[in-house]
PDB file of N, CA and C in Angstrom:
ATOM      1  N   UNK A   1       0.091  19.146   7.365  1.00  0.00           N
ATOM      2  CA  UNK A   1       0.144  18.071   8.351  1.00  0.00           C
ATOM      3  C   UNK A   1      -1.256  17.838   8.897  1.00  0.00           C
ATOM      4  N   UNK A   2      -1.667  16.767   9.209  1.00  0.00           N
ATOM      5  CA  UNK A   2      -2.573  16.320   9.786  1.00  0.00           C
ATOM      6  C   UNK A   2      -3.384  15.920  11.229  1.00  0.00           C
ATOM      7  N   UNK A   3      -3.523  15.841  12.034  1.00  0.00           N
ATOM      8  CA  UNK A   3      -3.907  15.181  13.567  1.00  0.00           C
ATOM      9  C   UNK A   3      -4.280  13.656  13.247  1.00  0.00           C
ATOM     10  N   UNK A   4      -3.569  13.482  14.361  1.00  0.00           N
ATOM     11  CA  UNK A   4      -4.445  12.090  14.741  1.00  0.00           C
ATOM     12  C   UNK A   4      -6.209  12.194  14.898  1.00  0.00           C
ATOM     13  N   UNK A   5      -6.727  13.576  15.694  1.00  0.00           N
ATOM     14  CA  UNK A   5      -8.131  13.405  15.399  1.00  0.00           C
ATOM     15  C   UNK A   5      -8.628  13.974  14.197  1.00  0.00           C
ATOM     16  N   UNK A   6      -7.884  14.365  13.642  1.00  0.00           N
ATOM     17  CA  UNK A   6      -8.583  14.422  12.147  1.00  0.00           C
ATOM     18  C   UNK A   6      -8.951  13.062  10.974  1.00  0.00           C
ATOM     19  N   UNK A   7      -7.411  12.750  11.209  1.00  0.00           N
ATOM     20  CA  UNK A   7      -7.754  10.898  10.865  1.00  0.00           C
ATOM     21  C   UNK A   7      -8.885   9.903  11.306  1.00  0.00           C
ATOM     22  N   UNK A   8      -8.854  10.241  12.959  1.00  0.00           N
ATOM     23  CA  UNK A   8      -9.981   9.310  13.435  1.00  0.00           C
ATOM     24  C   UNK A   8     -11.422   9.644  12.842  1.00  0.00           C
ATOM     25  N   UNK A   9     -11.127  11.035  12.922  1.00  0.00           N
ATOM     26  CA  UNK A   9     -13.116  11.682  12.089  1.00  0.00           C
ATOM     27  C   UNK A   9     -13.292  11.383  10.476  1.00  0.00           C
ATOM     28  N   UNK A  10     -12.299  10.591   9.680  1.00  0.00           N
ATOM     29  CA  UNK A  10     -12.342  10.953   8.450  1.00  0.00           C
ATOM     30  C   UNK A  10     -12.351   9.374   8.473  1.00  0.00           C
ATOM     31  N   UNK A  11     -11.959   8.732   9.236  1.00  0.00           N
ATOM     32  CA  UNK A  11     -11.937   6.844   9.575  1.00  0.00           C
ATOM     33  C   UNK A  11     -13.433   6.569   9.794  1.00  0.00           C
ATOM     34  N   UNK A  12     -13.954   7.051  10.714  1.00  0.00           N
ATOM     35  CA  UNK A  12     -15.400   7.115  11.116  1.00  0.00           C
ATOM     36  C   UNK A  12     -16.374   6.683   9.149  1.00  0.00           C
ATOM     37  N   UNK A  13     -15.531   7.566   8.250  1.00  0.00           N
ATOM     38  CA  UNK A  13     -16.816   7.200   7.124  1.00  0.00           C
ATOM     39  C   UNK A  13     -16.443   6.179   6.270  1.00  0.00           C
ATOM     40  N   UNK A  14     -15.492   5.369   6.883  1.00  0.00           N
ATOM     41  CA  UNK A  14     -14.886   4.142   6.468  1.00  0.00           C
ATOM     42  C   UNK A  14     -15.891   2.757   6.646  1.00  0.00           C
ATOM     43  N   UNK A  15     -16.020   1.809   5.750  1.00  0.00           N
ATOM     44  CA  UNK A  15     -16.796   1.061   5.927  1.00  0.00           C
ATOM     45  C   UNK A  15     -16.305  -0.348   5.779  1.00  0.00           C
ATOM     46  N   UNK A  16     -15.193  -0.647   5.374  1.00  0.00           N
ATOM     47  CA  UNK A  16     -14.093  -1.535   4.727  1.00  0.00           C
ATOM     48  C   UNK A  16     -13.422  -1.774   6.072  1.00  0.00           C
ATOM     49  N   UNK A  17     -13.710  -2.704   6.829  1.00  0.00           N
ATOM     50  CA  UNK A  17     -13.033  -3.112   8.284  1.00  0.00           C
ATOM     51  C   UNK A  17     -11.233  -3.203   7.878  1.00  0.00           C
ATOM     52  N   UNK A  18     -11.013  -3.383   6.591  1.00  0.00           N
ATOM     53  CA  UNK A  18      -9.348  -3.509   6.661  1.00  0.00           C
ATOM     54  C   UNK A  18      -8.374  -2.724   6.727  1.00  0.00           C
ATOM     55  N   UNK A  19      -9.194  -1.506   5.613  1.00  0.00           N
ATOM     56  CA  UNK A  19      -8.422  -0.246   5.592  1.00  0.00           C
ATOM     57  C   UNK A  19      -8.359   0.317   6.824  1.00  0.00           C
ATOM     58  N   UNK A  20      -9.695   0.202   7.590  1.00  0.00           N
ATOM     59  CA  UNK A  20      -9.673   1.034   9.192  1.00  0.00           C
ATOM     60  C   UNK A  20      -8.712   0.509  10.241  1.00  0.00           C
ATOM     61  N   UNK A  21      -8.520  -0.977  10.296  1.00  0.00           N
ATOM     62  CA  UNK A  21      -7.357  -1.096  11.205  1.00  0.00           C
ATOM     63  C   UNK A  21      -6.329  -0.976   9.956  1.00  0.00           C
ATOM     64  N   UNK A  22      -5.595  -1.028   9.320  1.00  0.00           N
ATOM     65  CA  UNK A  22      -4.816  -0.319   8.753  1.00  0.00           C
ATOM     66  C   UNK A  22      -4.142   0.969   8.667  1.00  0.00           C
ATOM     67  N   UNK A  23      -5.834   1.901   9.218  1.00  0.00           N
ATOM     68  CA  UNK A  23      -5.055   3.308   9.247  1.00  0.00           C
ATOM     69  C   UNK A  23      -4.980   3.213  10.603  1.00  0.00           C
ATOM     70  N   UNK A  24      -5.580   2.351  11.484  1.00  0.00           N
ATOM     71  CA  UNK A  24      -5.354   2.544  13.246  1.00  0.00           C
ATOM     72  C   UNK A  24      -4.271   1.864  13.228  1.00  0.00           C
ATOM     73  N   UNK A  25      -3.435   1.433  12.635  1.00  0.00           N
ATOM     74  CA  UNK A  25      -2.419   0.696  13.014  1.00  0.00           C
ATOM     75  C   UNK A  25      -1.020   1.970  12.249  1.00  0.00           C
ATOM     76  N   UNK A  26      -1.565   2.513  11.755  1.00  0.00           N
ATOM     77  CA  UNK A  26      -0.570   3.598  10.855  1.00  0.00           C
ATOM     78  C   UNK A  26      -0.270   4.832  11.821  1.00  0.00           C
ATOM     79  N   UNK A  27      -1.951   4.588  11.838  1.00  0.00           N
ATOM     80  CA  UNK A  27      -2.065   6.247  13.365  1.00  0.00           C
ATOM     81  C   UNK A  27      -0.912   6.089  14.271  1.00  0.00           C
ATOM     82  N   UNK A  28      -1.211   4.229  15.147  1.00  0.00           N
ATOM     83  CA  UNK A  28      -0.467   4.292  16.035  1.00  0.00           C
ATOM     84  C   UNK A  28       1.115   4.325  15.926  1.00  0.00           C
ATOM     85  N   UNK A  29       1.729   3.598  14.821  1.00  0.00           N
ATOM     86  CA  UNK A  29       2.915   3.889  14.752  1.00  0.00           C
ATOM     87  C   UNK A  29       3.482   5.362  14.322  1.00  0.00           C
ATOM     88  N   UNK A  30       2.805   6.299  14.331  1.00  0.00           N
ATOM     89  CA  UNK A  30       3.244   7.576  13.869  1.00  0.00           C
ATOM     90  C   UNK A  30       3.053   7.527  12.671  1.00  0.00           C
ATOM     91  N   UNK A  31       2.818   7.139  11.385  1.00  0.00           N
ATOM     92  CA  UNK A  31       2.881   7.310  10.409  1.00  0.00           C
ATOM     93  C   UNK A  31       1.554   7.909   9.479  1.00  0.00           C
ATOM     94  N   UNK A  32       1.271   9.568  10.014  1.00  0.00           N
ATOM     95  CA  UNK A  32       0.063  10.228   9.889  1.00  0.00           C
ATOM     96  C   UNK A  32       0.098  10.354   8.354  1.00  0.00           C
ATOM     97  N   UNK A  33       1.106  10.735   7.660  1.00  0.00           N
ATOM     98  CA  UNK A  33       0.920  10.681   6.387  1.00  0.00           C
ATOM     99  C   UNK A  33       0.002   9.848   5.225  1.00  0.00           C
ATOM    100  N   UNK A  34       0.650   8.646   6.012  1.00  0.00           N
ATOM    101  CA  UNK A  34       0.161   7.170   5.329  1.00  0.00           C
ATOM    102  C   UNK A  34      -1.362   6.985   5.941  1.00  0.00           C
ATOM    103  N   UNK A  35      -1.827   7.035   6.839  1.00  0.00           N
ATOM    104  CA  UNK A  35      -2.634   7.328   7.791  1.00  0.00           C
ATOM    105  C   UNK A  35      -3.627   8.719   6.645  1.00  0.00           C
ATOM    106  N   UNK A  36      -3.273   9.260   6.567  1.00  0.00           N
ATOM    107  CA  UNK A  36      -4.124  10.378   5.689  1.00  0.00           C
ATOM    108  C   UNK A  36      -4.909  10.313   4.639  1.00  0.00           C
ATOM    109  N   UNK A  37      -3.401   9.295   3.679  1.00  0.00           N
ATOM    110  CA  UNK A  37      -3.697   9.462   2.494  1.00  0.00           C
ATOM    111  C   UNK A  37      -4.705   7.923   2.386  1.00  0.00           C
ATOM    112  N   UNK A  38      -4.805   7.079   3.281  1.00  0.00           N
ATOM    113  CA  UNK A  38      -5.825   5.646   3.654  1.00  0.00           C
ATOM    114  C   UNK A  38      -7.097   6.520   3.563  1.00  0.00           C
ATOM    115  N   UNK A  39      -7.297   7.504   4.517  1.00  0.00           N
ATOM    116  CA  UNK A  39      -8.858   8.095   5.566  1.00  0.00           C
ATOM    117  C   UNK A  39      -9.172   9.120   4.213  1.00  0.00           C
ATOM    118  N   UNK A  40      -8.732   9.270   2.997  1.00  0.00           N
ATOM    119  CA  UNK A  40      -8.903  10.058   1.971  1.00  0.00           C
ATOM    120  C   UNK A  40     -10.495   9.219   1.084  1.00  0.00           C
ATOM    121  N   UNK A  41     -10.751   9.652   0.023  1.00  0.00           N
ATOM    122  CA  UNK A  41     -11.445   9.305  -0.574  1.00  0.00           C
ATOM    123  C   UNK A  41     -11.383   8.160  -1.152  1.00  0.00           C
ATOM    124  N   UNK A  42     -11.411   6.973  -1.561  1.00  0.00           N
ATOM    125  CA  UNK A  42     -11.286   5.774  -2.324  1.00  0.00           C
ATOM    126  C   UNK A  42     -10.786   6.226  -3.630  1.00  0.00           C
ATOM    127  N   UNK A  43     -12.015   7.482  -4.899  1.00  0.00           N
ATOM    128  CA  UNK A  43     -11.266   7.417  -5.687  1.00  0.00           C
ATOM    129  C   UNK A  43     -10.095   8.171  -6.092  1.00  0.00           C
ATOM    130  N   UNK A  44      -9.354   8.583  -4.842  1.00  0.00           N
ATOM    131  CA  UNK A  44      -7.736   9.399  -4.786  1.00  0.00           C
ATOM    132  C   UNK A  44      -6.779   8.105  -4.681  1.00  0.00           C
ATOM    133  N   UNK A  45      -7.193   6.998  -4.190  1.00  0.00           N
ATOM    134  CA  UNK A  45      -6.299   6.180  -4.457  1.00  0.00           C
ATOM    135  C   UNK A  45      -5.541   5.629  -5.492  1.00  0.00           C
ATOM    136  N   UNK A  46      -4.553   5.211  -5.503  1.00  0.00           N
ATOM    137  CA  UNK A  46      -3.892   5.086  -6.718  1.00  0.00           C
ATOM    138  C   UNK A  46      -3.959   3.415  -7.801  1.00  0.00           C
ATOM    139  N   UNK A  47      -3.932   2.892  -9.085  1.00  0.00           N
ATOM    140  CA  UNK A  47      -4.304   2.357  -9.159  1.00  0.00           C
ATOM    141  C   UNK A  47      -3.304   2.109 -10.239  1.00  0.00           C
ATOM    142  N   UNK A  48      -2.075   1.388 -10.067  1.00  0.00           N
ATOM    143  CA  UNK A  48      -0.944   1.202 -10.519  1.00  0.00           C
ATOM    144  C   UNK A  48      -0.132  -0.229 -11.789  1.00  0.00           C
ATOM    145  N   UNK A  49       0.140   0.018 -12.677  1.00  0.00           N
ATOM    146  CA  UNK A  49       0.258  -1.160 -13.342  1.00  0.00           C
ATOM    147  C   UNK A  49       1.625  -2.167 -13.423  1.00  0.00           C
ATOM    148  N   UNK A  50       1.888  -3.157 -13.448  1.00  0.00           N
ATOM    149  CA  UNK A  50       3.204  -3.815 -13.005  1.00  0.00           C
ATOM    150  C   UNK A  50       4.181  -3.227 -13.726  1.00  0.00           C
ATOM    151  N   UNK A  51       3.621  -2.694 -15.190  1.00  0.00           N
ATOM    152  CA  UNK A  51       5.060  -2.034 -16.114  1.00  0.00           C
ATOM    153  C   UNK A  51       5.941  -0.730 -15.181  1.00  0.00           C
ATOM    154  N   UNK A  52       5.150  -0.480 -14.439  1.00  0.00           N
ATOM    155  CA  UNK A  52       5.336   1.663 -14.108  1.00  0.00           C
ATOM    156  C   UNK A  52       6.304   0.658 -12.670  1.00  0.00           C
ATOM    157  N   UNK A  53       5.796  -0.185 -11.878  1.00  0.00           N
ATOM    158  CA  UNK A  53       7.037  -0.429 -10.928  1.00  0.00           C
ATOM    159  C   UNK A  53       7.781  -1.187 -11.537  1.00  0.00           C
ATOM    160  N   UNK A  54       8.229  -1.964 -12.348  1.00  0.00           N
ATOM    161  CA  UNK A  54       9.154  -2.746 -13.057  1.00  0.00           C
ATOM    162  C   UNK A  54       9.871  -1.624 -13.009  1.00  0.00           C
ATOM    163  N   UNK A  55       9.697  -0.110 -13.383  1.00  0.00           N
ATOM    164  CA  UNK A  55      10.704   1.039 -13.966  1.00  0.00           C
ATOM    165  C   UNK A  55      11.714   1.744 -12.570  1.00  0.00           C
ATOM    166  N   UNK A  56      10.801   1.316 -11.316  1.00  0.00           N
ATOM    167  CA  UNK A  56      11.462   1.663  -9.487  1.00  0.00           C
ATOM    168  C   UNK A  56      12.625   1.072  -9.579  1.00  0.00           C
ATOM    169  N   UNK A  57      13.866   1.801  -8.691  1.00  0.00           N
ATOM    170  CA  UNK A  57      14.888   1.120  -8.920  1.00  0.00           C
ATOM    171  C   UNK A  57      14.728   0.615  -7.076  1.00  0.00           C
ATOM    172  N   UNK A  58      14.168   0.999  -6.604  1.00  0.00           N
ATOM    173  CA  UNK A  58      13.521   0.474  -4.681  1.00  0.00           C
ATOM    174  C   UNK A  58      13.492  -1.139  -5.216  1.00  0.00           C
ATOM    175  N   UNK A  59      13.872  -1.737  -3.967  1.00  0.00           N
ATOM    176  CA  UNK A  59      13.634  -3.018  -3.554  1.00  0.00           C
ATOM    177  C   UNK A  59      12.261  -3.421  -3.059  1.00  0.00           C
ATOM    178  N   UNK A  60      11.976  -2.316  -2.180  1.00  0.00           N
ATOM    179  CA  UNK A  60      10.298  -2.490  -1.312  1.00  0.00           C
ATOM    180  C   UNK A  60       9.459  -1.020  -1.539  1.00  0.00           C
ATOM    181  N   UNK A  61       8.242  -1.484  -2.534  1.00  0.00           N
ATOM    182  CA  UNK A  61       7.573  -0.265  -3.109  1.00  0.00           C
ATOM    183  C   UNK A  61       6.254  -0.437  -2.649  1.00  0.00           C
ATOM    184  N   UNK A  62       5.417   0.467  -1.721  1.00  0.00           N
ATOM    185  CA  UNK A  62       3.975   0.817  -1.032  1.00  0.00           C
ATOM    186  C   UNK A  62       3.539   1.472  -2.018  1.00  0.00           C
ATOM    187  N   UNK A  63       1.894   0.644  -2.529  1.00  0.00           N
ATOM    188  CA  UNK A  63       1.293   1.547  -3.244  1.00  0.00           C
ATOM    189  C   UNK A  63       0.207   1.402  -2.341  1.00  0.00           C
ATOM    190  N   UNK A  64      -0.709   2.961  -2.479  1.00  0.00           N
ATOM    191  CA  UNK A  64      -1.764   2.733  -1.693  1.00  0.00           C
ATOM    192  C   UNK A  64      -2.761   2.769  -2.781  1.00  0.00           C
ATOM    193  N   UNK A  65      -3.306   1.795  -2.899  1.00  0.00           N
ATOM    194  CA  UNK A  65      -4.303   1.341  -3.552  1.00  0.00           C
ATOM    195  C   UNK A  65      -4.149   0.145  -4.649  1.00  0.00           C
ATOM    196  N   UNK A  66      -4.620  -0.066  -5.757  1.00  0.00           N
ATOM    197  CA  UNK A  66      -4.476  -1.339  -6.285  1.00  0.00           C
ATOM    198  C   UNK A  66      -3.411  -1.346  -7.186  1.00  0.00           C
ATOM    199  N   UNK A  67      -2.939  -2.972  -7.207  1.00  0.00           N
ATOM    200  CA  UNK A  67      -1.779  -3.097  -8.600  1.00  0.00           C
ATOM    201  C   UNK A  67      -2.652  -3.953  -9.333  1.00  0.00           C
ATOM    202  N   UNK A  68      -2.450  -3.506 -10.502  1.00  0.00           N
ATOM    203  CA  UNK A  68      -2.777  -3.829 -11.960  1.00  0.00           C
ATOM    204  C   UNK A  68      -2.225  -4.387 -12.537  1.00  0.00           C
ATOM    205  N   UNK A  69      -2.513  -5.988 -13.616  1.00  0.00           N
ATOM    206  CA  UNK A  69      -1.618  -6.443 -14.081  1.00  0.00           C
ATOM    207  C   UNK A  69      -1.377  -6.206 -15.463  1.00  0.00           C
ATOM    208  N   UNK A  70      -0.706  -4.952 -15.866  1.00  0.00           N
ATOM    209  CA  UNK A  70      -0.444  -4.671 -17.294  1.00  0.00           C
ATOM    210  C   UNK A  70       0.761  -4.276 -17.495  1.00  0.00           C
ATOM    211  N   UNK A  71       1.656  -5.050 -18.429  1.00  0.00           N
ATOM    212  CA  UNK A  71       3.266  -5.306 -18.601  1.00  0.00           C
ATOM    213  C   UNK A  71       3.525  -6.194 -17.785  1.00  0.00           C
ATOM    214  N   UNK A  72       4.873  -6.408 -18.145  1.00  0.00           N
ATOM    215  CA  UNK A  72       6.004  -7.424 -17.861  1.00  0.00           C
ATOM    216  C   UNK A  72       6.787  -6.807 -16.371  1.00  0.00           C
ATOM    217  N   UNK A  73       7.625  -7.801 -15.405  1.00  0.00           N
ATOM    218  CA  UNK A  73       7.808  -7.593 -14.257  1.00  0.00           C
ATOM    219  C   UNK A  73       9.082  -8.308 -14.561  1.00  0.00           C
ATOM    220  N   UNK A  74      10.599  -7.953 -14.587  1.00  0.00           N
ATOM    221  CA  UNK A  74      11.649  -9.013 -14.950  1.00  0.00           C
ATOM    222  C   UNK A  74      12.296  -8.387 -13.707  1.00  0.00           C
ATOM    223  N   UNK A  75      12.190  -8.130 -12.769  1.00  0.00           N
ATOM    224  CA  UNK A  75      12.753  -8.238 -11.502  1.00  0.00           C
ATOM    225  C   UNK A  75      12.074  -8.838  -9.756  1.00  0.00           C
ATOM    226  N   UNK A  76      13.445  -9.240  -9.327  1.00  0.00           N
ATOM    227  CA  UNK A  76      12.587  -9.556  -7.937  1.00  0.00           C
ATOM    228  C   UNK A  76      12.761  -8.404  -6.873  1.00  0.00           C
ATOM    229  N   UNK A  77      11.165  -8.031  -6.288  1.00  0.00           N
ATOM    230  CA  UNK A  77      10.804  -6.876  -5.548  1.00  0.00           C
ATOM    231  C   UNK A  77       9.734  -6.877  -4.476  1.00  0.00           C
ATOM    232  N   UNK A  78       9.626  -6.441  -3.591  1.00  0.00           N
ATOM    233  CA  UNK A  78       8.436  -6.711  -2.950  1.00  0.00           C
ATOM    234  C   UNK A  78       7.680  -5.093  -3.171  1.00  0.00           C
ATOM    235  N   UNK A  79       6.615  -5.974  -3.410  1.00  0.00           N
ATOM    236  CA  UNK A  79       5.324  -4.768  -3.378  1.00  0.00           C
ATOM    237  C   UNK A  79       4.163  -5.193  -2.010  1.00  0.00           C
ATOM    238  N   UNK A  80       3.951  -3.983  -1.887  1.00  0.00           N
ATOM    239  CA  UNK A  80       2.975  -4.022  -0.540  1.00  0.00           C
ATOM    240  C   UNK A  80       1.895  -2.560  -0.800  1.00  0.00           C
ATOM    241  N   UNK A  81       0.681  -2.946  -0.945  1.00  0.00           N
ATOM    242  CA  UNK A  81      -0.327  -2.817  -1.473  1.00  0.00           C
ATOM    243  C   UNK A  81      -1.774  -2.918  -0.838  1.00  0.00           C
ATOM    244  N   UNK A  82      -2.686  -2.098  -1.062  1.00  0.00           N
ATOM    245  CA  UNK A  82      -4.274  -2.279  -0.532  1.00  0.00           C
ATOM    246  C   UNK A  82      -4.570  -3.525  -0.690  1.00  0.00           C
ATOM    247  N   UNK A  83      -4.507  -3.882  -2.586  1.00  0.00           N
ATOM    248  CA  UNK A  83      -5.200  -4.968  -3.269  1.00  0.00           C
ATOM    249  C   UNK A  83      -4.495  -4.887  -4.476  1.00  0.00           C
ATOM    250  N   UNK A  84      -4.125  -6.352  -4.852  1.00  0.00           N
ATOM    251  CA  UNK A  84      -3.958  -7.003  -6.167  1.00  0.00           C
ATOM    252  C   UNK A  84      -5.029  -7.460  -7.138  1.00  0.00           C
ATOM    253  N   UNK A  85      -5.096  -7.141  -7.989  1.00  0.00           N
ATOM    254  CA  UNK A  85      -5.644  -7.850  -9.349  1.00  0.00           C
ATOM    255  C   UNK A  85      -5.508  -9.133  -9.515  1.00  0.00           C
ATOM    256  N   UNK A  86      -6.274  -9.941 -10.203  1.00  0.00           N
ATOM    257  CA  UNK A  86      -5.644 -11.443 -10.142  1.00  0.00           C
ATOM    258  C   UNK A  86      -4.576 -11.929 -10.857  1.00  0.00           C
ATOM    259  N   UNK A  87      -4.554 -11.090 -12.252  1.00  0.00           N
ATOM    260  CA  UNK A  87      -3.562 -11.074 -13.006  1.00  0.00           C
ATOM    261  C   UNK A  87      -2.090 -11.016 -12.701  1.00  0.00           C
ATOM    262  N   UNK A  88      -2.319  -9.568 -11.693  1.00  0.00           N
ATOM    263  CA  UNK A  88      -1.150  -8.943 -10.950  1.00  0.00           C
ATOM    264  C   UNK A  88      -0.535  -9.888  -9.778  1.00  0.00           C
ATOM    265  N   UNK A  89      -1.321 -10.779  -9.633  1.00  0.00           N
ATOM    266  CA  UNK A  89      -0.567 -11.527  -8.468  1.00  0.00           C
ATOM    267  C   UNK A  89      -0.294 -12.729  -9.123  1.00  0.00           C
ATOM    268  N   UNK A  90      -0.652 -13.065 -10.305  1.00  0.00           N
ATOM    269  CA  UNK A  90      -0.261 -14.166 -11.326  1.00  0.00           C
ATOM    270  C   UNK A  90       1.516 -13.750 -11.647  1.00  0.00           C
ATOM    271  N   UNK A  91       1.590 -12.570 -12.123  1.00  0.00           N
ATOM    272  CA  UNK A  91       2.453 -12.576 -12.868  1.00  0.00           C
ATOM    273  C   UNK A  91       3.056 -11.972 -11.845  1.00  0.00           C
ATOM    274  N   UNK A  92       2.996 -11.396 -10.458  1.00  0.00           N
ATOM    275  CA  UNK A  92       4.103 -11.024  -9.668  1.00  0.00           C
ATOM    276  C   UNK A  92       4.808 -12.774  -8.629  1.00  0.00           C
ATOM    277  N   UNK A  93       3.776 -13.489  -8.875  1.00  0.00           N
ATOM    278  CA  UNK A  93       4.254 -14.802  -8.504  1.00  0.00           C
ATOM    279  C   UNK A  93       5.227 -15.256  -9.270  1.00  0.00           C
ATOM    280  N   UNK A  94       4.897 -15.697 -10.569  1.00  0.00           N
ATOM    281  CA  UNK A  94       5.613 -15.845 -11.375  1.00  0.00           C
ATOM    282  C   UNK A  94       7.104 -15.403 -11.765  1.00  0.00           C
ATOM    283  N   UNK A  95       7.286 -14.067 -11.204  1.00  0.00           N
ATOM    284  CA  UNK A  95       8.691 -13.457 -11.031  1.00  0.00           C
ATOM    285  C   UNK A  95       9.110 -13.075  -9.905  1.00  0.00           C
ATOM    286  N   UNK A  96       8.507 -14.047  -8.403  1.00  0.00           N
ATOM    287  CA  UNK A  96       9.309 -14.529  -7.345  1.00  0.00           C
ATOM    288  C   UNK A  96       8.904 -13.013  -6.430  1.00  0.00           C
ATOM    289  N   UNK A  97       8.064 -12.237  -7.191  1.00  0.00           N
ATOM    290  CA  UNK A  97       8.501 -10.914  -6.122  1.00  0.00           C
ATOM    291  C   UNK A  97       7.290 -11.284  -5.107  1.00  0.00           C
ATOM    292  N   UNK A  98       7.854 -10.552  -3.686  1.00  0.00           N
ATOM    293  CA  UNK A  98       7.245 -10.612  -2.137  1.00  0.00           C
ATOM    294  C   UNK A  98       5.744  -9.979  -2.357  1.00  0.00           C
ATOM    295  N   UNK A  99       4.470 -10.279  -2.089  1.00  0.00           N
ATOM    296  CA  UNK A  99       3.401  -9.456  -1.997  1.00  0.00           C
ATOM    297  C   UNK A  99       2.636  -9.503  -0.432  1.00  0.00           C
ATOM    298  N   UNK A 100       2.560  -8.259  -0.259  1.00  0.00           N
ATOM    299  CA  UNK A 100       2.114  -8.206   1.242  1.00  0.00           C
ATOM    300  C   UNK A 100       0.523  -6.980   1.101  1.00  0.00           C
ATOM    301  N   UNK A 101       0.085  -6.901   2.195  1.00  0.00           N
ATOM    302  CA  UNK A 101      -0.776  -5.888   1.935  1.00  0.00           C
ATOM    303  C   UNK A 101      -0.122  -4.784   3.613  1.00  0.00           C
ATOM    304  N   UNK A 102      -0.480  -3.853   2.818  1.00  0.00           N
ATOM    305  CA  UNK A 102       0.588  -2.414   4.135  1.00  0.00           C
ATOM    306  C   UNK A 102       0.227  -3.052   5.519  1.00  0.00           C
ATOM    307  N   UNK A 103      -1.157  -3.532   5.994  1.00  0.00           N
ATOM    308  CA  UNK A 103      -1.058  -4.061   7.292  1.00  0.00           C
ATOM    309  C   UNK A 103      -0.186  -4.648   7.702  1.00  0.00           C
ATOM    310  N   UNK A 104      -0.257  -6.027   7.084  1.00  0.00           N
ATOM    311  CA  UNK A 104       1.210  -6.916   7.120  1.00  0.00           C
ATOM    312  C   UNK A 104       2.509  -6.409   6.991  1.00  0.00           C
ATOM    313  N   UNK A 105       2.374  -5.529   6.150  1.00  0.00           N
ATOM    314  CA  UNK A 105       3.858  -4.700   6.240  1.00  0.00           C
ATOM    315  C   UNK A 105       4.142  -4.194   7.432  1.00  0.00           C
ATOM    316  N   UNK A 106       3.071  -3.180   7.836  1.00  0.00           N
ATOM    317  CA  UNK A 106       3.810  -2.356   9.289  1.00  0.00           C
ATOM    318  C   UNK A 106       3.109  -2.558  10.615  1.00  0.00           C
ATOM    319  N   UNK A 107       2.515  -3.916  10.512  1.00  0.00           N
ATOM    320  CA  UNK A 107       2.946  -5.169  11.537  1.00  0.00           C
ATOM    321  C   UNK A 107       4.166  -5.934  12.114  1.00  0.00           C
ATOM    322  N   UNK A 108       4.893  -6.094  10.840  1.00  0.00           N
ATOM    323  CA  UNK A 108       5.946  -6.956  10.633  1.00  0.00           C
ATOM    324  C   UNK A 108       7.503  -5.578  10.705  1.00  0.00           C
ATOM    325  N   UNK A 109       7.444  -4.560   9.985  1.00  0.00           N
ATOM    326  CA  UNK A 109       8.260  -3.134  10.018  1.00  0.00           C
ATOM    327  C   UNK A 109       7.557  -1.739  10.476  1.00  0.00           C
ATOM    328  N   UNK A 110       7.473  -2.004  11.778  1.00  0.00           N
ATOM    329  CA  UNK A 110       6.604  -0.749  12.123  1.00  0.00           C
ATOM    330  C   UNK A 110       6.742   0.845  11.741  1.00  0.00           C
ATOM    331  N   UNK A 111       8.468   0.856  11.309  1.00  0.00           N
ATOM    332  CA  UNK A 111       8.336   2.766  10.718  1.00  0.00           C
ATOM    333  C   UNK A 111       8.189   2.657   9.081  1.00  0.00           C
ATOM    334  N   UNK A 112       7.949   1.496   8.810  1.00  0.00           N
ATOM    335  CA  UNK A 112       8.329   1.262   7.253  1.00  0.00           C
ATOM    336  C   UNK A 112       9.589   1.818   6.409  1.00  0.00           C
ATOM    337  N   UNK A 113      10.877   1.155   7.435  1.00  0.00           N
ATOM    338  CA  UNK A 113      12.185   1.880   6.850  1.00  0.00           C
ATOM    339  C   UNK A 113      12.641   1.460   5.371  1.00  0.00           C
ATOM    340  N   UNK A 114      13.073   1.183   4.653  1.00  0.00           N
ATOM    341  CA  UNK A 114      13.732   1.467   3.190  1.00  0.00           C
ATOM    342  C   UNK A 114      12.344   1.087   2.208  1.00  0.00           C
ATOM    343  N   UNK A 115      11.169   1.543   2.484  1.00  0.00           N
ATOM    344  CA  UNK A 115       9.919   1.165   1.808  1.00  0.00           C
ATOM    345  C   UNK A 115       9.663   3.120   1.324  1.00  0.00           C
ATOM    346  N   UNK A 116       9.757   2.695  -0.516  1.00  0.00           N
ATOM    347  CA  UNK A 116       9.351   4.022  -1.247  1.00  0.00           C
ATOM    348  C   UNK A 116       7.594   4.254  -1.337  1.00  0.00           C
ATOM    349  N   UNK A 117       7.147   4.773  -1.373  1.00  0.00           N
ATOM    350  CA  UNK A 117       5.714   5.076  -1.444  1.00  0.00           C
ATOM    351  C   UNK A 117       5.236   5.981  -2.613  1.00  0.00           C
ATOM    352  N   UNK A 118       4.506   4.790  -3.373  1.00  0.00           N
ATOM    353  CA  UNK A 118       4.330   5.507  -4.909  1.00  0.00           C
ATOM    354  C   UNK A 118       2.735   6.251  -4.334  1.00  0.00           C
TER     355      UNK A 118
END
């Protein structure tokens, strides 16, 4: 488990104004986990391709870090995400699914209830 001031000291070497209110907005709703794994290194983030969530049987899937557009997407889903690819938001348009980025998400659902986290 983590602290809130451990987060804030590991936010400090953040330079990307989005991710930082992102994780201050994670901090504040309690959600230190998510909050952790943001204030981590860039390249621990994950960097995910549309085929591997096409395979989620979740309705609403958090990746922290980027989606990739490689494979086919034949369902409607919302993904909520750092950053999209251009591809990836081509072809997640294209098959109607929701794209948000986690701010907007837990702005809008502050504990992030039925949201899986790849």
């Amino acid at each position: 488990m983590i602290s809130k001031t451990q987060i804030t000291k590991r936010t400090q070497k953040k330079r990307n104004q989005e991710i930082v209110e992102t994780i201050e907005l994670a901090k504040k709703n309690g959600l230190l986990s998510l909050g952790k794994k943001l204030s981590g290194p860039k390249r621990l983030y994950n960097k995910v391709n549309i085929s591997v969530i096409n395979k989620v049987k979740d309705e609403k899937v958090l990746i922290i870090g980027k989606v990739l557009g490689q494979g086919d997407i034949n369902k409607k889903i919302k993904i909520i995400a750092l950053s999209f690819s251009k591809q990836a938001k081509d072809k997640l348009k294209k098959a109607d699914c929701e794209i948000k980025t986690i701010k907007q998400e837990i702005e809008s659902n502050p504990k992030l209830d039925g949201v899986q986290i790849l």
